[in-house]
C-alpha atoms as a PDB file:
ATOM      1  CA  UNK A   1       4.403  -5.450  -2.351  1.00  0.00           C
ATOM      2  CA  UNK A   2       4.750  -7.750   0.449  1.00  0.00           C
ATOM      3  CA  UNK A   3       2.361  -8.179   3.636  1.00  0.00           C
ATOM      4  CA  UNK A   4       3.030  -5.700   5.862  1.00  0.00           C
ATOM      5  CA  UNK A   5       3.246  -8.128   9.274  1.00  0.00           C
ATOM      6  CA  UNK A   6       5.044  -5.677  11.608  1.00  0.00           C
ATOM      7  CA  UNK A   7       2.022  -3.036  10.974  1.00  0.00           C
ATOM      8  CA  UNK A   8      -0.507  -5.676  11.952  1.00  0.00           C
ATOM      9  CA  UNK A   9       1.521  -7.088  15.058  1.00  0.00           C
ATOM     10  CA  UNK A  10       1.600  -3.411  15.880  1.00  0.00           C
ATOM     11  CA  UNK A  11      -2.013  -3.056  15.670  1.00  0.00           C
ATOM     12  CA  UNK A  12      -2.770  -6.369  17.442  1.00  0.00           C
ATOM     13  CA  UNK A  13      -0.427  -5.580  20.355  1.00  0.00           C
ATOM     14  CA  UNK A  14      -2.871  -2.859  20.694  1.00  0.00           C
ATOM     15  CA  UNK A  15      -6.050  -5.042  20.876  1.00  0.00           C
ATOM     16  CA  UNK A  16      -7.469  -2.785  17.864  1.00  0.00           C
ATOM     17  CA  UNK A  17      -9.250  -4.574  15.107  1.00  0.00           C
ATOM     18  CA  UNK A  18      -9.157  -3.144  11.379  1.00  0.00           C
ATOM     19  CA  UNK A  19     -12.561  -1.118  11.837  1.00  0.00           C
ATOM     20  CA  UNK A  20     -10.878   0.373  15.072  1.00  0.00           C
ATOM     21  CA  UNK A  21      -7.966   1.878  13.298  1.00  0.00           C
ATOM     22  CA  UNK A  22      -9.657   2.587   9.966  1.00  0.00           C
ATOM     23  CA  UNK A  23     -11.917   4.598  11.965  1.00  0.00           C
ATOM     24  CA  UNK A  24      -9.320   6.214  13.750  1.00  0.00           C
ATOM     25  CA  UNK A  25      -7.371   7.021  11.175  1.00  0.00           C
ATOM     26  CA  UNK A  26     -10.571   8.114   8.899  1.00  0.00           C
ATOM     27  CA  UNK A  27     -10.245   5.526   5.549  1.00  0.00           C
ATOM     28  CA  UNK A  28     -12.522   2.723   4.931  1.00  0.00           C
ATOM     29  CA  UNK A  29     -11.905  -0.701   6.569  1.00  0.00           C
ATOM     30  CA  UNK A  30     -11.445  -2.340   3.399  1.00  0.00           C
ATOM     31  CA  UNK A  31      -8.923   0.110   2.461  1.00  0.00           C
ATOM     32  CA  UNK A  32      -6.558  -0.607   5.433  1.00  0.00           C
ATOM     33  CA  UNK A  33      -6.944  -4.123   5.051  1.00  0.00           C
ATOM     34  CA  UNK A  34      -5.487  -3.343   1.473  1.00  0.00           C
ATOM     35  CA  UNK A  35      -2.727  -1.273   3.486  1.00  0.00           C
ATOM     36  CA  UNK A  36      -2.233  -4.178   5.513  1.00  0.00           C
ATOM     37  CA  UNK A  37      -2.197  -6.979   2.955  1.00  0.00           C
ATOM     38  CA  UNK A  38       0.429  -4.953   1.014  1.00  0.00           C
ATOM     39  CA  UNK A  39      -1.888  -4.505  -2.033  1.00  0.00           C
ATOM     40  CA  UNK A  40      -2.330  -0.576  -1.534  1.00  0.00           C
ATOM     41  CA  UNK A  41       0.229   1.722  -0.309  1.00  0.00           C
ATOM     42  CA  UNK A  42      -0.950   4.677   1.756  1.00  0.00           C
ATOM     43  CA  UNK A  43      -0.469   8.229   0.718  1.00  0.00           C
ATOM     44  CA  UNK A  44       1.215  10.496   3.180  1.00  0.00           C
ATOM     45  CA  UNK A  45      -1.803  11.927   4.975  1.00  0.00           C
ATOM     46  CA  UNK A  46      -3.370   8.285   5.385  1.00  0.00           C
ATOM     47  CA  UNK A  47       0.309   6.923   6.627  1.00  0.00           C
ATOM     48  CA  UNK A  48       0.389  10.210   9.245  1.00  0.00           C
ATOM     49  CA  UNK A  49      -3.453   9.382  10.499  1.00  0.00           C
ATOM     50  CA  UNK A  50      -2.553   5.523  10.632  1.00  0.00           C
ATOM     51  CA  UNK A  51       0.595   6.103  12.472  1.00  0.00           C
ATOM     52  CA  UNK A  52      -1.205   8.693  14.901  1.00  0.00           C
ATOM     53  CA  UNK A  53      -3.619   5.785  15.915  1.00  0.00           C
ATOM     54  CA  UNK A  54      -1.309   2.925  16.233  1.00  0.00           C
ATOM     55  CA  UNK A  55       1.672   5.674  17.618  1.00  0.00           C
ATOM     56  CA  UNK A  56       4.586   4.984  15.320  1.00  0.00           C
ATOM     57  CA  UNK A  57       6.610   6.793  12.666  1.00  0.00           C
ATOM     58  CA  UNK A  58       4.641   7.393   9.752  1.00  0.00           C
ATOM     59  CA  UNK A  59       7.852   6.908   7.292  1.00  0.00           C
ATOM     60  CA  UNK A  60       7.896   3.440   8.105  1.00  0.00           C
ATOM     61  CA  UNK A  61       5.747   2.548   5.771  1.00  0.00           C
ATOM     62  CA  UNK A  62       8.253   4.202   2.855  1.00  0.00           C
ATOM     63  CA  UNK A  63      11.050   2.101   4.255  1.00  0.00           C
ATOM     64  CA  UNK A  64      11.126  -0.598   1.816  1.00  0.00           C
ATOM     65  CA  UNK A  65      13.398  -2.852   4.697  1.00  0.00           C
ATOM     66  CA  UNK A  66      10.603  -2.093   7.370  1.00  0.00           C
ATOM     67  CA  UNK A  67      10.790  -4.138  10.702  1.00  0.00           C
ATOM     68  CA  UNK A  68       8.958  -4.017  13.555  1.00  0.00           C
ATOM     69  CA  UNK A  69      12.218  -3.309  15.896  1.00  0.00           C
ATOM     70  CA  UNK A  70      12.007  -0.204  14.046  1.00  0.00           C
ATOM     71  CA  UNK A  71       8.958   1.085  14.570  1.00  0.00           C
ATOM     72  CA  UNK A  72       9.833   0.928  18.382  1.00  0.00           C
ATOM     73  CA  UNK A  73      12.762   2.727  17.824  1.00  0.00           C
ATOM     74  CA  UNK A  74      11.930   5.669  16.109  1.00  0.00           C
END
């Protein structure tokens, strides 16, 4: 998997740091970073909880052509 950029410029045009949305969306820091890095991908409750926090469509992160123009779109 590759490094999921648009979910962490996302996140950073939010001012939220890692802990902030791991929190939010109720998974271990370390675990989102994973998410992040493109190591892990999420299940669909952790997807819905991460999208709820940073306010995007959840089935982004199933789109295997993901851009950020479309999370802004959906």
């Amino acid at each position: 998997m590759k490094k999921r950029l648009w979910l962490v410029e996302i996140r950073n045009k939010q001012g939220l740091t890692q802990e902030q949305v791991a929190t939010g969306a109720n998974i271990e820091r370390a675990y989102y970073t994973q998410i992040e890095l493109g190591v892990r991908r999420p299940s669909v409750s952790v997807a819905k909880r991460i999208a709820s926090v940073l306010e995007f469509d959840w089935t982004i992160f199933f789109d295997n052509q993901c851009s950020v123009n479309e999370q802004y779109t959906a």
